[in-house]
N, C-alpha and C. Protein backbone atom coordinates (compact mmCIF):
# COMPACT_ATOMS: atom_id res chain seq x y z
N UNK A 1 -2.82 1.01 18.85
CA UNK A 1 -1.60 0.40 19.32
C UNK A 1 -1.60 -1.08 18.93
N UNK A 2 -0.51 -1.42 18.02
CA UNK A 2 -0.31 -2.68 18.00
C UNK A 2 0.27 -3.50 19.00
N UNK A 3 -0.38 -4.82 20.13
CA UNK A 3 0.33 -5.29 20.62
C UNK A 3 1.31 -6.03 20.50
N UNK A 4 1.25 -6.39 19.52
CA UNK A 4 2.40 -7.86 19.26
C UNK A 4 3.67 -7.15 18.81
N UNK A 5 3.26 -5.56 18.71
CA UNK A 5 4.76 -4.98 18.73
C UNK A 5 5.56 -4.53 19.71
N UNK A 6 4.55 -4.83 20.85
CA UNK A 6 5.29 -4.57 22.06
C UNK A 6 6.11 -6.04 22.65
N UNK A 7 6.12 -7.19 21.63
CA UNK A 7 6.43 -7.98 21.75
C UNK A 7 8.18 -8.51 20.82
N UNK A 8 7.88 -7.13 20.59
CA UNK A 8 9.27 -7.83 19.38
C UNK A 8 10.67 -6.96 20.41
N UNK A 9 10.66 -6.93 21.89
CA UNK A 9 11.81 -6.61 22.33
C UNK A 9 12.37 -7.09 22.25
N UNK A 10 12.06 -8.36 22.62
CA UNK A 10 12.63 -9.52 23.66
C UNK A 10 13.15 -10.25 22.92
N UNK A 11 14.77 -10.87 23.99
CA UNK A 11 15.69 -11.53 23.48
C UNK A 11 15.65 -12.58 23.40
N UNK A 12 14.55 -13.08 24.83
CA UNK A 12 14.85 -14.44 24.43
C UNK A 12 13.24 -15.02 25.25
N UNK A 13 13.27 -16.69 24.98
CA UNK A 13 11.89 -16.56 25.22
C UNK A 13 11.51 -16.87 26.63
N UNK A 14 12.53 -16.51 27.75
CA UNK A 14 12.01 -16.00 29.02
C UNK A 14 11.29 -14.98 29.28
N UNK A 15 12.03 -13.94 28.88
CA UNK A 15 11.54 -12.59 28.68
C UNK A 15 10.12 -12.67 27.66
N UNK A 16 10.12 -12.83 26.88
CA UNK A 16 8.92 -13.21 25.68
C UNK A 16 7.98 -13.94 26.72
N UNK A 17 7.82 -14.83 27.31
CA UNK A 17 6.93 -15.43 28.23
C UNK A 17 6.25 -14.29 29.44
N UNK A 18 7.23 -13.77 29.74
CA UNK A 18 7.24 -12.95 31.04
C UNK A 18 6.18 -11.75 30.58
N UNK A 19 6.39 -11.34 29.06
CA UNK A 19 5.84 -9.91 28.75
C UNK A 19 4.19 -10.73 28.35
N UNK A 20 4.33 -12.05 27.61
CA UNK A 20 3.07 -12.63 26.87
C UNK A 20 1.89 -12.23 28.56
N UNK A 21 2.56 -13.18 29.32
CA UNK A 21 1.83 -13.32 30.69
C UNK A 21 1.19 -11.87 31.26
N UNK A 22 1.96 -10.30 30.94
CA UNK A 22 1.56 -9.34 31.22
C UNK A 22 0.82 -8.57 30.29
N UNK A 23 1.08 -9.29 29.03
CA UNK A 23 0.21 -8.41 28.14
C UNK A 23 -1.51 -9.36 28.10
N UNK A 24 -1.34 -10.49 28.42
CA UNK A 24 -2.72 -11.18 28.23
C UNK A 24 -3.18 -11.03 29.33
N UNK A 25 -2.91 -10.85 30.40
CA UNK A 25 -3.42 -10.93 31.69
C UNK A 25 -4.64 -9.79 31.76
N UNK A 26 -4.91 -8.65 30.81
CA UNK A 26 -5.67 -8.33 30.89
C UNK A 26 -7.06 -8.89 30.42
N UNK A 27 -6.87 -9.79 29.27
CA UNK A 27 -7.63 -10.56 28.73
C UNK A 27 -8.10 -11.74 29.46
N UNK A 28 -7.10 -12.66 30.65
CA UNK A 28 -7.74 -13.67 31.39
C UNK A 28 -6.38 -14.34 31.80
N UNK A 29 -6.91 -15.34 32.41
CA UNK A 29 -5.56 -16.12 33.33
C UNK A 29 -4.81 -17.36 31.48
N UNK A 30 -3.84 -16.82 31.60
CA UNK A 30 -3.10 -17.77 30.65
C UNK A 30 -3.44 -19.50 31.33
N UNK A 31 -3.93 -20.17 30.42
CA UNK A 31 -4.23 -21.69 30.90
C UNK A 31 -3.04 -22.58 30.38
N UNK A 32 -2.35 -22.42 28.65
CA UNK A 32 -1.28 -22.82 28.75
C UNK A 32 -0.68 -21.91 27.70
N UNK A 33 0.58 -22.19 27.60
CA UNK A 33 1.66 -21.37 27.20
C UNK A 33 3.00 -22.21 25.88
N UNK A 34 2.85 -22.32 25.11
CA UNK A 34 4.39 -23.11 24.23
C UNK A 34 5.02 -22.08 23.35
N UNK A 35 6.21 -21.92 23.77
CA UNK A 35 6.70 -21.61 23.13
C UNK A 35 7.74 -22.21 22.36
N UNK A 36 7.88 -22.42 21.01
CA UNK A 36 8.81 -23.07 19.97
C UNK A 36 9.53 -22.26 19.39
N UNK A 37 11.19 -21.95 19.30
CA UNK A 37 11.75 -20.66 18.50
C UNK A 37 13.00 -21.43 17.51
N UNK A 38 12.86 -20.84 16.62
CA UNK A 38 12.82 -21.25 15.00
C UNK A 38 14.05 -20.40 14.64
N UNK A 39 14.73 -20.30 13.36
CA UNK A 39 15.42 -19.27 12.65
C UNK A 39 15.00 -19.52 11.11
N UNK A 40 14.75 -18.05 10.76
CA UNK A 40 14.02 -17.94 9.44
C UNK A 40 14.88 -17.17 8.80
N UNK A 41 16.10 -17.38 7.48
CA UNK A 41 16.50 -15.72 6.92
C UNK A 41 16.85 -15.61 7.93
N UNK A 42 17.62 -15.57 8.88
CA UNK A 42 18.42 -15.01 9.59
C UNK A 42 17.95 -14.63 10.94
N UNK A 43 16.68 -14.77 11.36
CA UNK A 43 15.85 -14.05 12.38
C UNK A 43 15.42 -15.17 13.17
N UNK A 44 16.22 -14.82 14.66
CA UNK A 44 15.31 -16.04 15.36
C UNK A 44 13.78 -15.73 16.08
N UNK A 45 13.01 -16.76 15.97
CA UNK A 45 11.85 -16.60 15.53
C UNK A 45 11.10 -17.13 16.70
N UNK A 46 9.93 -16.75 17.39
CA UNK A 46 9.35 -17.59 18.75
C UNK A 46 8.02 -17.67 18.08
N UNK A 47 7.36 -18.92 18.04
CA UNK A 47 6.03 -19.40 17.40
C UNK A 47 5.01 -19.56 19.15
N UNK A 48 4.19 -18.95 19.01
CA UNK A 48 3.78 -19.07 20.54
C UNK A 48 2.15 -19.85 20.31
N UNK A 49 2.23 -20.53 21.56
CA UNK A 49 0.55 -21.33 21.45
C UNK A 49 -0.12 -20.93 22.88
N UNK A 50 -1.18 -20.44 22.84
CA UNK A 50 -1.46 -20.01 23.68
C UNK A 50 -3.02 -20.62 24.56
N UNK A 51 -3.70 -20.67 25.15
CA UNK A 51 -5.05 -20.99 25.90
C UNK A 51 -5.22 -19.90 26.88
N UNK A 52 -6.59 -19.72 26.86
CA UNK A 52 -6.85 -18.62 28.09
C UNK A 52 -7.95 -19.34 28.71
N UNK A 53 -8.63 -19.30 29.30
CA UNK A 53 -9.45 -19.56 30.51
C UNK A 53 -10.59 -19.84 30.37
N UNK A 54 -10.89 -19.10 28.82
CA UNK A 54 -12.55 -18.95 28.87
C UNK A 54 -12.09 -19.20 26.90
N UNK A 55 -13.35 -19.32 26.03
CA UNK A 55 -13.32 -19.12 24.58
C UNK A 55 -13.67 -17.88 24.49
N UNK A 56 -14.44 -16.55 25.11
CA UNK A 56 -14.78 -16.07 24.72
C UNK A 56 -13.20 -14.81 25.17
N UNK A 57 -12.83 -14.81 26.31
CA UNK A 57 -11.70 -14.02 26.23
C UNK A 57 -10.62 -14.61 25.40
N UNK A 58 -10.55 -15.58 25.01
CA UNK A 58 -9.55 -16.12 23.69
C UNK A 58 -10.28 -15.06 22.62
N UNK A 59 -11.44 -15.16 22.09
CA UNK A 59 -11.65 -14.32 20.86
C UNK A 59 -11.39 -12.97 20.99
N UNK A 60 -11.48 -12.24 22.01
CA UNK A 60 -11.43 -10.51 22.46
C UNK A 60 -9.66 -10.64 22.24
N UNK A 61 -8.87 -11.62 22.48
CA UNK A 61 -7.00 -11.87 22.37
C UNK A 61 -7.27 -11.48 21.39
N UNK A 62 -7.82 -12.61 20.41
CA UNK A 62 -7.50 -13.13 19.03
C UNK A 62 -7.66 -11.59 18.30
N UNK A 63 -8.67 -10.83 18.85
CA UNK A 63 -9.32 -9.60 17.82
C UNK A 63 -8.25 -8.87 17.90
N UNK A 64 -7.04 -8.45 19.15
CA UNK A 64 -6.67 -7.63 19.42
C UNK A 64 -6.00 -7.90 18.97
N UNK A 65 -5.34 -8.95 18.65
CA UNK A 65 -3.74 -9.34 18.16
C UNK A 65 -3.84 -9.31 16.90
N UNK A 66 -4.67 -9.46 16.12
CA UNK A 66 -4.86 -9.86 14.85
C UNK A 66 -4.06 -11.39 14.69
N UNK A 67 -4.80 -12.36 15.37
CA UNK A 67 -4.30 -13.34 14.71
C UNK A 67 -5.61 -14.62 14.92
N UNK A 68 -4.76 -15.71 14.68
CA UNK A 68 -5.99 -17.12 14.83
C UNK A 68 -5.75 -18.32 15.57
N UNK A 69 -5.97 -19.38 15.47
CA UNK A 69 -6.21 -20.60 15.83
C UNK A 69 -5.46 -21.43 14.98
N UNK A 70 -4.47 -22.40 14.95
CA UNK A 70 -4.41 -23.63 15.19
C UNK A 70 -4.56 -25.05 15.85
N UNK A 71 -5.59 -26.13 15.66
CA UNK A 71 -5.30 -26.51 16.38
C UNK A 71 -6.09 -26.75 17.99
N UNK A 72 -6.87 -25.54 17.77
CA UNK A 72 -7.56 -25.12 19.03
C UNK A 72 -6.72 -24.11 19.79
N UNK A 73 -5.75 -23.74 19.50
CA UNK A 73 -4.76 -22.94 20.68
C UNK A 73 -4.51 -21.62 19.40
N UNK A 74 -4.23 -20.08 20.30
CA UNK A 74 -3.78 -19.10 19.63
C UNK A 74 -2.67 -19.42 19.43
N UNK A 75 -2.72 -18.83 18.01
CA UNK A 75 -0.98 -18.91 17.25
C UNK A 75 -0.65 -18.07 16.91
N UNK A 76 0.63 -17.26 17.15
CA UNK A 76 1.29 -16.16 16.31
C UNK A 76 2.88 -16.31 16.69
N UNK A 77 3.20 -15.69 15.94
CA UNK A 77 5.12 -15.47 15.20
C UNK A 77 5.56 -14.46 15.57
N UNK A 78 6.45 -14.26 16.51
CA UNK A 78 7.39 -13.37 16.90
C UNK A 78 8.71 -13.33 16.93
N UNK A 79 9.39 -11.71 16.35
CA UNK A 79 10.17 -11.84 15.95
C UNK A 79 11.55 -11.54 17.07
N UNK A 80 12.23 -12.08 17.38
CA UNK A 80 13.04 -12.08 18.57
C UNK A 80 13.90 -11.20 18.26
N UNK A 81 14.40 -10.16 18.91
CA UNK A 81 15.72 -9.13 18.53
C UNK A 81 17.06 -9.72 18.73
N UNK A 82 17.14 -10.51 18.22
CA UNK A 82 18.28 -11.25 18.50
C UNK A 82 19.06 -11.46 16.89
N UNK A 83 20.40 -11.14 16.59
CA UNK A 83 20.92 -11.11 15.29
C UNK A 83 21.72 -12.77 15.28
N UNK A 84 21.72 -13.10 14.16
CA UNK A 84 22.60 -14.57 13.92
C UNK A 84 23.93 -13.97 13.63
N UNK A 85 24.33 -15.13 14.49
CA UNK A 85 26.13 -14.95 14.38
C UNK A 85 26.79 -15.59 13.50
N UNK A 86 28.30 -15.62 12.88
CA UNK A 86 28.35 -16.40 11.65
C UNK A 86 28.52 -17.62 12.29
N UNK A 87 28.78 -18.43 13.48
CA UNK A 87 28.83 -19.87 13.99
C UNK A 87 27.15 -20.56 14.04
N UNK A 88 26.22 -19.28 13.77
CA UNK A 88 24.93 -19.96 13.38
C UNK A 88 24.64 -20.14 12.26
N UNK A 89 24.94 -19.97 11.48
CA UNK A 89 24.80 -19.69 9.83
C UNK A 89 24.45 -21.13 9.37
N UNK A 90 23.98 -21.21 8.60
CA UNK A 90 23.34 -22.99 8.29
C UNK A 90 22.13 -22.74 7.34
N UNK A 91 21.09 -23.69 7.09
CA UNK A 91 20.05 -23.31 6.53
C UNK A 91 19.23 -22.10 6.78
N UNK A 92 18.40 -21.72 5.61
CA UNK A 92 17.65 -20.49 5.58
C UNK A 92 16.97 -20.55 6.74
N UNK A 93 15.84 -21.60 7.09
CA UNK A 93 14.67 -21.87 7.98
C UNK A 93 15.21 -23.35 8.72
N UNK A 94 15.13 -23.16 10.31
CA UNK A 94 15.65 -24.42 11.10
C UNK A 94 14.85 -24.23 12.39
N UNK A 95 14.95 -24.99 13.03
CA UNK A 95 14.74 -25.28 14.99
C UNK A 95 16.06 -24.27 15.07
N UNK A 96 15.45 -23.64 16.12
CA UNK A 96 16.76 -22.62 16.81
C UNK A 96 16.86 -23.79 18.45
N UNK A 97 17.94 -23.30 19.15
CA UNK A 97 18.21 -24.25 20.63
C UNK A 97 17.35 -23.07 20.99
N UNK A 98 16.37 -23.06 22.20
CA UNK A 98 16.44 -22.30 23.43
C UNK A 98 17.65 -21.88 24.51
């Protein structure tokens, strides 16, 4: 089972926070949380930074998710189900509003 595909419901990044918090919680207490959401090609995009509690339940995340470190904090890219409207239309890659 891939997790981070149980991550591509969500509309927006309340919900995206809400599911991060239930899907890591098995791994350890979330210490901090950023989320930054982007539009790429058309797709709005949530870049998430993450901390857990301990380094060593950060690496058991990291294995599961398939992803890494920036920075010191977990990083990965999620893709928000959310379609662009033509009043968003603008550059390829931008800052999306929350």
């Amino acid at each position: 089972m891939n997790t981070l595909e149980q991550l591509k419901g969500c509309q927006d990044v309340k919900t995206l926070k809400s599911t991060l918090r239930r899907l890591c919680g098995r791994f350890g207490q979330i210490e901090t949380m950023d989320v930054l959401t982007s539009m790429h090609e058309g797709t709005k995009q949530a870049i998430c930074f993450l901390r857990l509690d301990s380094p060593a339940k950060e690496e058991v995340l990291m294995k599961t998710l398939g992803v890494g470190r920036f920075g010191g904090e977990i990083i990965f890219v999620v893709d928000l189900d959310v379609s662009e409207t033509s009043e968003n239309s603008g550059p390829s890659s931008r800052w999306a509003e929350i």
